[in-house]
PDB file of N, CA and C in Angstrom:
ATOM      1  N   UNK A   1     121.148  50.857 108.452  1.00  0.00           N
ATOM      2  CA  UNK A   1     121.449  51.982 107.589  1.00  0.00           C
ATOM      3  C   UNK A   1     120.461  53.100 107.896  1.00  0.00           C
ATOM      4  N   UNK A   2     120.481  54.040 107.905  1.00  0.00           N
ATOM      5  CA  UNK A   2     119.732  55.559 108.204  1.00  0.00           C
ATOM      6  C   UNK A   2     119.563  55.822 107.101  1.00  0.00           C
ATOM      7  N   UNK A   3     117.960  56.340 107.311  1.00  0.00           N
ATOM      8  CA  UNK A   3     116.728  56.604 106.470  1.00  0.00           C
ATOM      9  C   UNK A   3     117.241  57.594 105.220  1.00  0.00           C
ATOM     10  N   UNK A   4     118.163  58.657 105.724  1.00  0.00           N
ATOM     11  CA  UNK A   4     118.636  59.872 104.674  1.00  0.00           C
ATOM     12  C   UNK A   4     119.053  59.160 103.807  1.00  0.00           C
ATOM     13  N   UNK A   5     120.113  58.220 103.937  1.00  0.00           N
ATOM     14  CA  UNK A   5     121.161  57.564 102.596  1.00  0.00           C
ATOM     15  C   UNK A   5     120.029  57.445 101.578  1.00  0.00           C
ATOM     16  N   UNK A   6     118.633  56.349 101.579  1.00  0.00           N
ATOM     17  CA  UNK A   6     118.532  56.171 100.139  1.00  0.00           C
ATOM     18  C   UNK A   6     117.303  57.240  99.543  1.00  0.00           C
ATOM     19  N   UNK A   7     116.781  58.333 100.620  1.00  0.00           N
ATOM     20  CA  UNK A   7     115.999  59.078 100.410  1.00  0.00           C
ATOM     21  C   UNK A   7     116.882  60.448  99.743  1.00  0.00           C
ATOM     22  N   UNK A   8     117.915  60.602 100.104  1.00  0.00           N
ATOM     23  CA  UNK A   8     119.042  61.498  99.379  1.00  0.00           C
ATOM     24  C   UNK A   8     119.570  61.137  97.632  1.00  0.00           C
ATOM     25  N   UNK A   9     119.352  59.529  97.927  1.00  0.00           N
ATOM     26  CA  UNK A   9     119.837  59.051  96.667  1.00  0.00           C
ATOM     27  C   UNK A   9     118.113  58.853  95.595  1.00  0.00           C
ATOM     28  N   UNK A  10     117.730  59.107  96.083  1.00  0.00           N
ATOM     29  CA  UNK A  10     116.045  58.992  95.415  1.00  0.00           C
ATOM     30  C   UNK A  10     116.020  60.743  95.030  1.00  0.00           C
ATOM     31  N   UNK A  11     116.324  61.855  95.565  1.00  0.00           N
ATOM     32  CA  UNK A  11     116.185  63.073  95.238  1.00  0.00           C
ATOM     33  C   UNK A  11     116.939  63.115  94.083  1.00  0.00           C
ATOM     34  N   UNK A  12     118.144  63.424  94.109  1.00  0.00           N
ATOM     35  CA  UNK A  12     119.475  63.252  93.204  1.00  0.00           C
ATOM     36  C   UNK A  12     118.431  62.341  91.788  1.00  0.00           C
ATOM     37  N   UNK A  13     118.424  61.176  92.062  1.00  0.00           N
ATOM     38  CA  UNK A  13     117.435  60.828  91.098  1.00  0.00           C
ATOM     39  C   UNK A  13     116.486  61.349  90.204  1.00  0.00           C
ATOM     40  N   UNK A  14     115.387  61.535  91.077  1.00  0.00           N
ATOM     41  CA  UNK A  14     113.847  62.742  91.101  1.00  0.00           C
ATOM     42  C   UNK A  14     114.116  63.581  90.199  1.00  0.00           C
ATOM     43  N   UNK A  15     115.796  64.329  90.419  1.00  0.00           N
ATOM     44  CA  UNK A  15     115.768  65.914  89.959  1.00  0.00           C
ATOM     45  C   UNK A  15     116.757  65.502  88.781  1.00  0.00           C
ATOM     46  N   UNK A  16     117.317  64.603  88.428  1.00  0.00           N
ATOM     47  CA  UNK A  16     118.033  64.173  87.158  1.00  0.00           C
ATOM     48  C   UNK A  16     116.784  63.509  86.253  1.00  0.00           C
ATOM     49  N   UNK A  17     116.009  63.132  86.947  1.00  0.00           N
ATOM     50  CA  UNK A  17     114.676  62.685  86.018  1.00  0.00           C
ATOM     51  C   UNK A  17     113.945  64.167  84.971  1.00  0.00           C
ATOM     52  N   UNK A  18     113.708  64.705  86.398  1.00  0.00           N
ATOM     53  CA  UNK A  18     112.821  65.920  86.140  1.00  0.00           C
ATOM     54  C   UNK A  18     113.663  66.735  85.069  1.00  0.00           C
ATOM     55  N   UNK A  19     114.601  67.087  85.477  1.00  0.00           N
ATOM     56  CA  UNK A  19     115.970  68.109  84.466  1.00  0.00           C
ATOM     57  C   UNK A  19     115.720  67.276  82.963  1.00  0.00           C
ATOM     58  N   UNK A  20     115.720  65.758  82.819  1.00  0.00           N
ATOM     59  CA  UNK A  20     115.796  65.425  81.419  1.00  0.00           C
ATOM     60  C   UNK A  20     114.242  65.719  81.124  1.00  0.00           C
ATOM     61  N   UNK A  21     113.415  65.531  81.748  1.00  0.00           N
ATOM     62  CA  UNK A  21     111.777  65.867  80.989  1.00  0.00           C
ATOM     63  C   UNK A  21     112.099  67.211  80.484  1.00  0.00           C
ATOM     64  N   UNK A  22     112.355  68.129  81.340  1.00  0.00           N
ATOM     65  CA  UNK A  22     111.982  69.845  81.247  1.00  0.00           C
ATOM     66  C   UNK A  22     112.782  70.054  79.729  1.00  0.00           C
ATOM     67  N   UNK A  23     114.292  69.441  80.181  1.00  0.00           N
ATOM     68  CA  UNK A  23     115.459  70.351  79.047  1.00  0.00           C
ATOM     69  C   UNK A  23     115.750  69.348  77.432  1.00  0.00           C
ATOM     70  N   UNK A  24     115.163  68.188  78.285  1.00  0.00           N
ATOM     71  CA  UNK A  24     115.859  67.466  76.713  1.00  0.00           C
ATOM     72  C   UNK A  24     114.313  66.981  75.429  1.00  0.00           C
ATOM     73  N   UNK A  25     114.347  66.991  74.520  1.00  0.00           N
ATOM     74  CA  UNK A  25     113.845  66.983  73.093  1.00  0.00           C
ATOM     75  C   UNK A  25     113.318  65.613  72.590  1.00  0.00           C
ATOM     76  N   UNK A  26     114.242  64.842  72.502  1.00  0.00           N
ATOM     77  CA  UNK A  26     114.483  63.400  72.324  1.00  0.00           C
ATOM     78  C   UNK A  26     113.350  62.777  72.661  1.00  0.00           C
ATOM     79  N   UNK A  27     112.647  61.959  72.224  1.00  0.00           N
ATOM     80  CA  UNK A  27     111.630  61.395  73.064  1.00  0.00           C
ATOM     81  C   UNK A  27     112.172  59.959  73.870  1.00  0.00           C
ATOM     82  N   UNK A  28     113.156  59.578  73.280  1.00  0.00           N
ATOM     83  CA  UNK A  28     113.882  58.056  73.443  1.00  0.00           C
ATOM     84  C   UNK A  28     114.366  58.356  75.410  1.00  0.00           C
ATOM     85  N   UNK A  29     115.214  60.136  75.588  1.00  0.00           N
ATOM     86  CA  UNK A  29     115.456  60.261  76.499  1.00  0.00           C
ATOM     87  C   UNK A  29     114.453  60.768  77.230  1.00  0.00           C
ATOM     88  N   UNK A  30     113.373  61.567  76.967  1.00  0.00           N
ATOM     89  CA  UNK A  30     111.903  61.695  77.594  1.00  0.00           C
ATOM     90  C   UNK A  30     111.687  59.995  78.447  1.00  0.00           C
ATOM     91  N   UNK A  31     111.436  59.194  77.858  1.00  0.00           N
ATOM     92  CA  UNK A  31     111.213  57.879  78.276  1.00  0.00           C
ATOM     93  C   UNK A  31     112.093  57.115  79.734  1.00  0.00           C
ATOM     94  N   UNK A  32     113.531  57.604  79.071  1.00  0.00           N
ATOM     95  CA  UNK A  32     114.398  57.323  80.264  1.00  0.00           C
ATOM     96  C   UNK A  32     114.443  58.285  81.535  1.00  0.00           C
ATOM     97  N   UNK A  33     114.190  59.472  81.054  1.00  0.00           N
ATOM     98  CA  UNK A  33     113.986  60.392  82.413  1.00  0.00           C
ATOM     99  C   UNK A  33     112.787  60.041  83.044  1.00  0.00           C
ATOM    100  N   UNK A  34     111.429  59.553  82.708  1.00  0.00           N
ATOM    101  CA  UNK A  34     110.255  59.310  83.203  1.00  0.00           C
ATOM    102  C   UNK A  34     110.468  58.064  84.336  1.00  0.00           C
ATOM    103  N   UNK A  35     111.891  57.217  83.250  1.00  0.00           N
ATOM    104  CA  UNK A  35     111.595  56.127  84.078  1.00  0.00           C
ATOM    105  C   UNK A  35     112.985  56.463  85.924  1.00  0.00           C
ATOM    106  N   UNK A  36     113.812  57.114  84.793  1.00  0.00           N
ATOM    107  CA  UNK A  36     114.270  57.858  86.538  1.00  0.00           C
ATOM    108  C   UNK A  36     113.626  58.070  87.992  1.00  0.00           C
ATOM    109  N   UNK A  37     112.679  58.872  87.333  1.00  0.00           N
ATOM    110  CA  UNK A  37     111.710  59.136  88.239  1.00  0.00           C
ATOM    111  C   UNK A  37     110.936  58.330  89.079  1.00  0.00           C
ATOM    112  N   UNK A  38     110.454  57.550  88.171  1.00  0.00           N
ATOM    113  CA  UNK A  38     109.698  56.292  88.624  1.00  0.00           C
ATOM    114  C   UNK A  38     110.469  55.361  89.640  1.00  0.00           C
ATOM    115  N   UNK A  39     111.801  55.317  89.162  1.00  0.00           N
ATOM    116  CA  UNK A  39     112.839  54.718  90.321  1.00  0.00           C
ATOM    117  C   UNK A  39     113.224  55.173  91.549  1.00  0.00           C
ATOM    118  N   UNK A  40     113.188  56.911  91.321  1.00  0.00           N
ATOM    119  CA  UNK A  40     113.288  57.175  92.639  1.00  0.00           C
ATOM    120  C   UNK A  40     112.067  57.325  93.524  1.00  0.00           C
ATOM    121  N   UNK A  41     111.099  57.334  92.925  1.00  0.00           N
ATOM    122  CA  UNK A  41     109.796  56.739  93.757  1.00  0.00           C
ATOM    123  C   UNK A  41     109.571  55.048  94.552  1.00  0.00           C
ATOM    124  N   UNK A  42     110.303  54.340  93.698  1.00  0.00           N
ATOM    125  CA  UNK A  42     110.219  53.166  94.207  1.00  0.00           C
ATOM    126  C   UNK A  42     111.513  52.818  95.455  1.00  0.00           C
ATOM    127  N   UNK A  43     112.125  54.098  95.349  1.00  0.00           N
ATOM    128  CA  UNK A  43     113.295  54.058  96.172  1.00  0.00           C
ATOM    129  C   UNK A  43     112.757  54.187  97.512  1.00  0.00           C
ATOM    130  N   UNK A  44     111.771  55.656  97.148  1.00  0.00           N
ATOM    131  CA  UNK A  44     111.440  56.168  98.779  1.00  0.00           C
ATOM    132  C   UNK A  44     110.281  55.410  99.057  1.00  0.00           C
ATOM    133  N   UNK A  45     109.622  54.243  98.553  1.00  0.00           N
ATOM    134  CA  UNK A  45     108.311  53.421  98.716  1.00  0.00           C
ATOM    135  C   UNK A  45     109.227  52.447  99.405  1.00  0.00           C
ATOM    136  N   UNK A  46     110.397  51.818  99.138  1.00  0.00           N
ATOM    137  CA  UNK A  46     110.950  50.505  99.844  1.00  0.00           C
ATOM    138  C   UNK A  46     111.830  51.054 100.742  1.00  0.00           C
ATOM    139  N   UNK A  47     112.714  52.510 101.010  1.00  0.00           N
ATOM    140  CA  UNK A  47     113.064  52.875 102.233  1.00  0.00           C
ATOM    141  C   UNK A  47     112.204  53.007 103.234  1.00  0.00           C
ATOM    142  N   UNK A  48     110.675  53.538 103.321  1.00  0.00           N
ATOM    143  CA  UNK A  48     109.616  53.943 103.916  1.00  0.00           C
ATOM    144  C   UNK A  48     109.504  52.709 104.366  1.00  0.00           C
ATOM    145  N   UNK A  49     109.390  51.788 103.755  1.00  0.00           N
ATOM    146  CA  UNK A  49     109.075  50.950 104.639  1.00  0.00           C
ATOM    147  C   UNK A  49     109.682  49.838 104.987  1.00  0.00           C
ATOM    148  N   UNK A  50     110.796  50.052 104.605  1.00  0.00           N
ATOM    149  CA  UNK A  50     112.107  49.067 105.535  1.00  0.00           C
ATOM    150  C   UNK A  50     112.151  50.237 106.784  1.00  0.00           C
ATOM    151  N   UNK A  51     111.968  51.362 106.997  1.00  0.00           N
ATOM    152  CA  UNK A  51     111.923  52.045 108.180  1.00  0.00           C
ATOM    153  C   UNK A  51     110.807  52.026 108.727  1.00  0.00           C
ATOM    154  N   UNK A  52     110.054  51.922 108.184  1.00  0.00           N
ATOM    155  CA  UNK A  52     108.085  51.567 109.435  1.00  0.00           C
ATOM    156  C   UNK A  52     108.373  49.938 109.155  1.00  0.00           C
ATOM    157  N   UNK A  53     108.741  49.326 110.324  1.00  0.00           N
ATOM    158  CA  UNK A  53     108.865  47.789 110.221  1.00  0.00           C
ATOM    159  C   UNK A  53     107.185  47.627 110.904  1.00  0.00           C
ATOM    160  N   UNK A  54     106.670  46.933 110.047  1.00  0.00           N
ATOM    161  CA  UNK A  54     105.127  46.435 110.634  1.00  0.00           C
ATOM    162  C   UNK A  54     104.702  45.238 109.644  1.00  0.00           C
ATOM    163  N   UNK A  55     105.145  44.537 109.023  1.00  0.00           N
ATOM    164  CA  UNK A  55     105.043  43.419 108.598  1.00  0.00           C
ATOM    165  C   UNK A  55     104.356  43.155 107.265  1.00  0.00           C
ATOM    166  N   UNK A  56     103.242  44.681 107.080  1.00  0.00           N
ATOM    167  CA  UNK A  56     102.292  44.275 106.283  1.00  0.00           C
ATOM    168  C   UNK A  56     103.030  44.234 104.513  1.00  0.00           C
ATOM    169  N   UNK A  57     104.405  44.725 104.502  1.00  0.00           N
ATOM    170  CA  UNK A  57     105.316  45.072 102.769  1.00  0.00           C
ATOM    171  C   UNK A  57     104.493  45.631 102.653  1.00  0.00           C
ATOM    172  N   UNK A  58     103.097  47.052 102.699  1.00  0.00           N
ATOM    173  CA  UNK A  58     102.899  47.737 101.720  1.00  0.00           C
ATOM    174  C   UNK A  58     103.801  48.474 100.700  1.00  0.00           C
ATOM    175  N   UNK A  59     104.854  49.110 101.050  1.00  0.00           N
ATOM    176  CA  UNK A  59     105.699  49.807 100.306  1.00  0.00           C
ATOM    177  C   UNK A  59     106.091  48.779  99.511  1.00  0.00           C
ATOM    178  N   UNK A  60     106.652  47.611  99.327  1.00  0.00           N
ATOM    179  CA  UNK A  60     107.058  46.942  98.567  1.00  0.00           C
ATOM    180  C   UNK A  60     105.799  45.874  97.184  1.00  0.00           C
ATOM    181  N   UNK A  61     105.022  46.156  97.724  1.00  0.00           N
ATOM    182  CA  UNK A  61     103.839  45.903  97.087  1.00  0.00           C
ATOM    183  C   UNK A  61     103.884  46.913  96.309  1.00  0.00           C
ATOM    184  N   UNK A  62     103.721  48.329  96.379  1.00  0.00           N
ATOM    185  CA  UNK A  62     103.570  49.130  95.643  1.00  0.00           C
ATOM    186  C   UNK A  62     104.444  49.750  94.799  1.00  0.00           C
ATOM    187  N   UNK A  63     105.312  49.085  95.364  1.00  0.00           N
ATOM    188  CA  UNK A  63     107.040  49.199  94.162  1.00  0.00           C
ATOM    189  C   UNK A  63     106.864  48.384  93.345  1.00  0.00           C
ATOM    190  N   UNK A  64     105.926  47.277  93.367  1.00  0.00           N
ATOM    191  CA  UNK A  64     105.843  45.997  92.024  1.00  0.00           C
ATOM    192  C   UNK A  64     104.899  46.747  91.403  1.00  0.00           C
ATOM    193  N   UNK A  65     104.048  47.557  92.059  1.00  0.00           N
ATOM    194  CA  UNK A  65     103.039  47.775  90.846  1.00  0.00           C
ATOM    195  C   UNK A  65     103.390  48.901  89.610  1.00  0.00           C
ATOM    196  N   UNK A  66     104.653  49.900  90.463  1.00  0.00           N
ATOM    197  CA  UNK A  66     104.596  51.030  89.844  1.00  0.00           C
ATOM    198  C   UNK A  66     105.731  50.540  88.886  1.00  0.00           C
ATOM    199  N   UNK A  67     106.712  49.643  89.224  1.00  0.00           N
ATOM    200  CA  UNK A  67     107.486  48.892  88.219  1.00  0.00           C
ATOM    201  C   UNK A  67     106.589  47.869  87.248  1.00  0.00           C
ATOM    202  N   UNK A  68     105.554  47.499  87.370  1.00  0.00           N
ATOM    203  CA  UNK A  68     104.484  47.080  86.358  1.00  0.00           C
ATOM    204  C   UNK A  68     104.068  47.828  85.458  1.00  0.00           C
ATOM    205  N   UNK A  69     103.881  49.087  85.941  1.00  0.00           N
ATOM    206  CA  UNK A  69     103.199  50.903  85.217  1.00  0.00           C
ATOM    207  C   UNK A  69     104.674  51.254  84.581  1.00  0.00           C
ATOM    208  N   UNK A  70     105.385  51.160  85.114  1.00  0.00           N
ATOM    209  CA  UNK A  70     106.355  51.560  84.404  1.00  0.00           C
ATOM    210  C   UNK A  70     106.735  50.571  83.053  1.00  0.00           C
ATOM    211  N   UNK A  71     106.795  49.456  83.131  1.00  0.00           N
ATOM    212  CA  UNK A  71     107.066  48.630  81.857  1.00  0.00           C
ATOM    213  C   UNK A  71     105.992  48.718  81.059  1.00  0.00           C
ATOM    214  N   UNK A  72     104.640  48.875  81.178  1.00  0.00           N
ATOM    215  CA  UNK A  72     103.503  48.860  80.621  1.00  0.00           C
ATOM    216  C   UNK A  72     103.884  50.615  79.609  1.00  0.00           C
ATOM    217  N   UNK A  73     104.433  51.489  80.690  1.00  0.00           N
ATOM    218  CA  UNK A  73     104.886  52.728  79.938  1.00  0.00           C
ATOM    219  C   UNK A  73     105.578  53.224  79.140  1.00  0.00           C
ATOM    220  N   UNK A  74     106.653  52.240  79.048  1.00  0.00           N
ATOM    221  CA  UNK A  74     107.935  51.822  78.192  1.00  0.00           C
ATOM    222  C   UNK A  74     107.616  51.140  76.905  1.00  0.00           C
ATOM    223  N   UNK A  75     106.867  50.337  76.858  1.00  0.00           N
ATOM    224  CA  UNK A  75     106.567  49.460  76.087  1.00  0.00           C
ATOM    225  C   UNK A  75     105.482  50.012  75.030  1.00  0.00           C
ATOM    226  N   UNK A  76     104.495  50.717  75.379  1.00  0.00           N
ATOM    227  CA  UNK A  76     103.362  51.475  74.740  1.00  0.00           C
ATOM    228  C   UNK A  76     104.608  53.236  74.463  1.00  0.00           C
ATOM    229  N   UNK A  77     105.396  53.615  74.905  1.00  0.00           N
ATOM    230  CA  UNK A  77     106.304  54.731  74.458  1.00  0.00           C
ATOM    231  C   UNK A  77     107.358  54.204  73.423  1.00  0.00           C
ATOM    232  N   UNK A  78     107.960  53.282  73.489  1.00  0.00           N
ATOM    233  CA  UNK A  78     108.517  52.710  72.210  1.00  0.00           C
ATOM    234  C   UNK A  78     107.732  52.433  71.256  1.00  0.00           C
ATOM    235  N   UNK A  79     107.001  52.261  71.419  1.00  0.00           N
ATOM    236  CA  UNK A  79     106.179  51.735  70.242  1.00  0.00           C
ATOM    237  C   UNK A  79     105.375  52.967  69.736  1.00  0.00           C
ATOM    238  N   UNK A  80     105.590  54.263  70.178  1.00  0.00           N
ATOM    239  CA  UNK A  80     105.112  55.296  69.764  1.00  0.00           C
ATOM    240  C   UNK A  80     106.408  56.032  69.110  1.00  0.00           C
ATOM    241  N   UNK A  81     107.490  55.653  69.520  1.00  0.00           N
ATOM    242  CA  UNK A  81     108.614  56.229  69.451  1.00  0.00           C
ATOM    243  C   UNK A  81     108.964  55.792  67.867  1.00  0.00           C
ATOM    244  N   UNK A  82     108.881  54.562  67.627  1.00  0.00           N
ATOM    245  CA  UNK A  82     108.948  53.455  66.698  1.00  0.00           C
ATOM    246  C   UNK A  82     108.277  53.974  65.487  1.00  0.00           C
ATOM    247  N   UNK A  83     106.542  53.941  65.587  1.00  0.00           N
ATOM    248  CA  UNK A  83     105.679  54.488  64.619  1.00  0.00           C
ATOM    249  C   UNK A  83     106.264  56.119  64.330  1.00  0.00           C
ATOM    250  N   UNK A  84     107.069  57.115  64.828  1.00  0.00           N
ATOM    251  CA  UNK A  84     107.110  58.409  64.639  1.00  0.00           C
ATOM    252  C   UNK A  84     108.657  58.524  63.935  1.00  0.00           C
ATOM    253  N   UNK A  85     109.394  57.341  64.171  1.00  0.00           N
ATOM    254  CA  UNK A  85     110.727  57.071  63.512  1.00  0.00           C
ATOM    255  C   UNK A  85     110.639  56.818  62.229  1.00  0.00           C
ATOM    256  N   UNK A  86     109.758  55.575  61.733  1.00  0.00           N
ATOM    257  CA  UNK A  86     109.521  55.131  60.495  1.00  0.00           C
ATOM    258  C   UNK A  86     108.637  56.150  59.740  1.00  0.00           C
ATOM    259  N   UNK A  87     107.640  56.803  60.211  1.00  0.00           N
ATOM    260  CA  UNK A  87     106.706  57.738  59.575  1.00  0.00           C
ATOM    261  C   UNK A  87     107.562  59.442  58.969  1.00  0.00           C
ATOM    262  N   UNK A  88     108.442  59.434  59.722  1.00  0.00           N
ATOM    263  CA  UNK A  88     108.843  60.769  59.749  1.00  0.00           C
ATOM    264  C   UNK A  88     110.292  61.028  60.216  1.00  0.00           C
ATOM    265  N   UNK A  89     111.217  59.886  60.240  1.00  0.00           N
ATOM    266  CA  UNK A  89     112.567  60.289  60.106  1.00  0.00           C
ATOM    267  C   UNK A  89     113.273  60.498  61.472  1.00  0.00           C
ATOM    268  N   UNK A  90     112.225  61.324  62.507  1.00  0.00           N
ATOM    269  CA  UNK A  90     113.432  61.849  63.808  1.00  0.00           C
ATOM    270  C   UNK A  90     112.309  61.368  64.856  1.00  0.00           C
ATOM    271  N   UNK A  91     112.841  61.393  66.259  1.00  0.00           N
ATOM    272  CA  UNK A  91     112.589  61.352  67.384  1.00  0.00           C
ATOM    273  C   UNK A  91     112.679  62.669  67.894  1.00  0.00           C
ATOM    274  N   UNK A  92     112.408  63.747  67.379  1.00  0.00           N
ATOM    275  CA  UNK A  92     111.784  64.703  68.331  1.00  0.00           C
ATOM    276  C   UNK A  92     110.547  65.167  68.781  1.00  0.00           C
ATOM    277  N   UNK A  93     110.953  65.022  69.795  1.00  0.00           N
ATOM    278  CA  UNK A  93     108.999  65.635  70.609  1.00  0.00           C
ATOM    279  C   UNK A  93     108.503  66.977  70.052  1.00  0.00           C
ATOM    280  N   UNK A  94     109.217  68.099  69.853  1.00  0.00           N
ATOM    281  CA  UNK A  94     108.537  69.443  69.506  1.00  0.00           C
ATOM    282  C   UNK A  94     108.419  69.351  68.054  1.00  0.00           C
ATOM    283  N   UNK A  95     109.202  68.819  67.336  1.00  0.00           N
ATOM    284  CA  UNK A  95     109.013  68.440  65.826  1.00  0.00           C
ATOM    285  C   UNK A  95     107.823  67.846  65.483  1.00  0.00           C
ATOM    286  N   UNK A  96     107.578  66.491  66.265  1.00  0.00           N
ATOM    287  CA  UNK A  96     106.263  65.598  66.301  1.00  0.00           C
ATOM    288  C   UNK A  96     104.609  66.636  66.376  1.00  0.00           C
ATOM    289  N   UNK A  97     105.064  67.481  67.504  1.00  0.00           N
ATOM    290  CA  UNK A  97     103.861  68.391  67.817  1.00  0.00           C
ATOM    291  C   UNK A  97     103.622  69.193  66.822  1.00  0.00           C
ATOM    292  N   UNK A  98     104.538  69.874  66.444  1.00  0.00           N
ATOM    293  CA  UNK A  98     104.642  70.693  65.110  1.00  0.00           C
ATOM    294  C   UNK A  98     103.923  69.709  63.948  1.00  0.00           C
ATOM    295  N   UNK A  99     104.427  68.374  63.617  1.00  0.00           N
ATOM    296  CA  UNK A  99     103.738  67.443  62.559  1.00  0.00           C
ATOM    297  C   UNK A  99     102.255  67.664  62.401  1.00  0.00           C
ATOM    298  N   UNK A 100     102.168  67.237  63.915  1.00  0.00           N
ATOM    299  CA  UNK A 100     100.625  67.216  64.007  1.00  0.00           C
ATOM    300  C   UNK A 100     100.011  68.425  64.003  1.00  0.00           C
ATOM    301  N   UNK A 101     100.205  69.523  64.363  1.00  0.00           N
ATOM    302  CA  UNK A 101      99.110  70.508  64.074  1.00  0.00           C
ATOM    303  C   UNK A 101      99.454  70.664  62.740  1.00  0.00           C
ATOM    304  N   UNK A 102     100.293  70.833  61.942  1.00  0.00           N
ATOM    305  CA  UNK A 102     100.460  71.191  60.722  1.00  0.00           C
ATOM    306  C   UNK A 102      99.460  70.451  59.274  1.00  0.00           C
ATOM    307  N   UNK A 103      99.566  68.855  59.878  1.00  0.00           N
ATOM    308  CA  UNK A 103      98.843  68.367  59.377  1.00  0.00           C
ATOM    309  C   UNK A 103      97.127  68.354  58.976  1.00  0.00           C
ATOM    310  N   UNK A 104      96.535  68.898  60.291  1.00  0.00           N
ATOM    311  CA  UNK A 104      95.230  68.969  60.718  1.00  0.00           C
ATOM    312  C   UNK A 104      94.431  70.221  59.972  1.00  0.00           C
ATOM    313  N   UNK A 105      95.717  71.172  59.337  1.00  0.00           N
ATOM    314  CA  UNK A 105      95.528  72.512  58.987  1.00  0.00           C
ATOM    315  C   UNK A 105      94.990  71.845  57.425  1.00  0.00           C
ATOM    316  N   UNK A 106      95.907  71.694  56.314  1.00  0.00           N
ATOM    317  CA  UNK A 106      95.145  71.310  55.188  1.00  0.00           C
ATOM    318  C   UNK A 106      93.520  70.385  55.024  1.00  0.00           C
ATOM    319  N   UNK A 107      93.603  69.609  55.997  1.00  0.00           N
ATOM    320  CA  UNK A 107      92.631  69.180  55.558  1.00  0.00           C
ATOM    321  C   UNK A 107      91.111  69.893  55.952  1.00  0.00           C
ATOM    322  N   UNK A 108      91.375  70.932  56.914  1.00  0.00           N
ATOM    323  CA  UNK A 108      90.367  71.789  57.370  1.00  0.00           C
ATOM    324  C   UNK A 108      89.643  72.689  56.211  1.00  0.00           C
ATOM    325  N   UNK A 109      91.238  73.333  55.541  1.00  0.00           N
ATOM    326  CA  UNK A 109      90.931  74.246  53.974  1.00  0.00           C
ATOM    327  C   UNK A 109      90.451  73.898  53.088  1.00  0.00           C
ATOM    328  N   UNK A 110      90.916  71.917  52.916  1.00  0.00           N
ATOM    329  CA  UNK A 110      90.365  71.667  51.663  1.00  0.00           C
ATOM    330  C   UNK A 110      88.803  71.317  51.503  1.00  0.00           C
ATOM    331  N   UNK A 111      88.334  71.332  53.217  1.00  0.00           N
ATOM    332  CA  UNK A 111      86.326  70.994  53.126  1.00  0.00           C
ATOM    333  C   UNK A 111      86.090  72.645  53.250  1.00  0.00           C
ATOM    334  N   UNK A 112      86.709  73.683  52.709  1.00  0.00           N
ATOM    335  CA  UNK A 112      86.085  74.889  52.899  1.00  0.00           C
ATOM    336  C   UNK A 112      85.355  75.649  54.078  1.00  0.00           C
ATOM    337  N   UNK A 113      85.840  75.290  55.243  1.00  0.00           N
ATOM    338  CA  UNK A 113      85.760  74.848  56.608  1.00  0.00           C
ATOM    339  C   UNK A 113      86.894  76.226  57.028  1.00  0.00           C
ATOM    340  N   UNK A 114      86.524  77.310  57.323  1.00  0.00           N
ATOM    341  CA  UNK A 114      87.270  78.642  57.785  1.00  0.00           C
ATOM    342  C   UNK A 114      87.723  77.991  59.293  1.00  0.00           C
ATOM    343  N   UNK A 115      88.896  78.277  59.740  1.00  0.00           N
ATOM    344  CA  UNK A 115      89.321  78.175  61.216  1.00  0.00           C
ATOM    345  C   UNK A 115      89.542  79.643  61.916  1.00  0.00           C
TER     346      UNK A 115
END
C-alpha cells in the first residue's frame, strides 16, 4: 500500500479534530476531538514506520504510549466533565470559565481586598 493512503486519511482526521476544538463548546465533544487528533497521530507514527522497515517498531511503540496518554486523558476529562455536570447543570466550556472567574470575584470584596 503507498505511504499517501493513510497519511491523507490521518490529515482529514487532524483537521476534523482541530475544527471540533476551535468551533465546538461542549466539553464532552472537546474530549472527542482531542482524541481525533491523537488518532491521527498514531496513524502517521504506524504508517512511518511500516514505511522505514528497520525492525526496531519505534513508531509502534510510540503509538502504545500516546494511546496510554490518551486514555489517561479521557479518563481524568470525564471525570472533570462529571464534577462540572453535577455542580452546575451544563457541559459548557465558556460557561465553566465564566463560573470560575465569577466566583473568585465575591470572595475578593467580601475580605475588603480592592481588585
Amino acid at each position: 500500500m503507498p505511504l499517501i493512503l493513510p497519511l491523507l486519511l490521518a490529515v482529514v482526521l487532524f483537521c476534523i479534530g482541530v475544527y471540533g476544538v476551535l468551533a465546538r463548546r461542549n466539553a464532552i465533544t472537546l474530549l472527542m476531538s482531542f482524541e481525533l487528533t491523537l488518532n491521527a497521530v498514531n496513524l502517521n507514527l504506524i504508517a512511518f514506520d511500516a514505511w522505514r522497515i528497520d525492525g526496531l517498531a519505534t513508531g509502534q511503540t510510540l503509538a502504545v504510549f500516546v494511546i496510554t496518554l490518551a486514555a489517561a486523558e479521557i479518563g481524568l476529562g470525564l471525570a472533570i466533565v462529571l464534577l462540572l455536570f453535577r455542580g452546575h447543570g451544563h457541559v459548557d466550556a465558556d460557561a465553566a470559565r465564566d463560573l470560575a472567574e465569577q466566583d473568585t470575584q465575591p470572595e475578593l470584596q467580601e475580605k475588603g481586598t480592592a481588585t
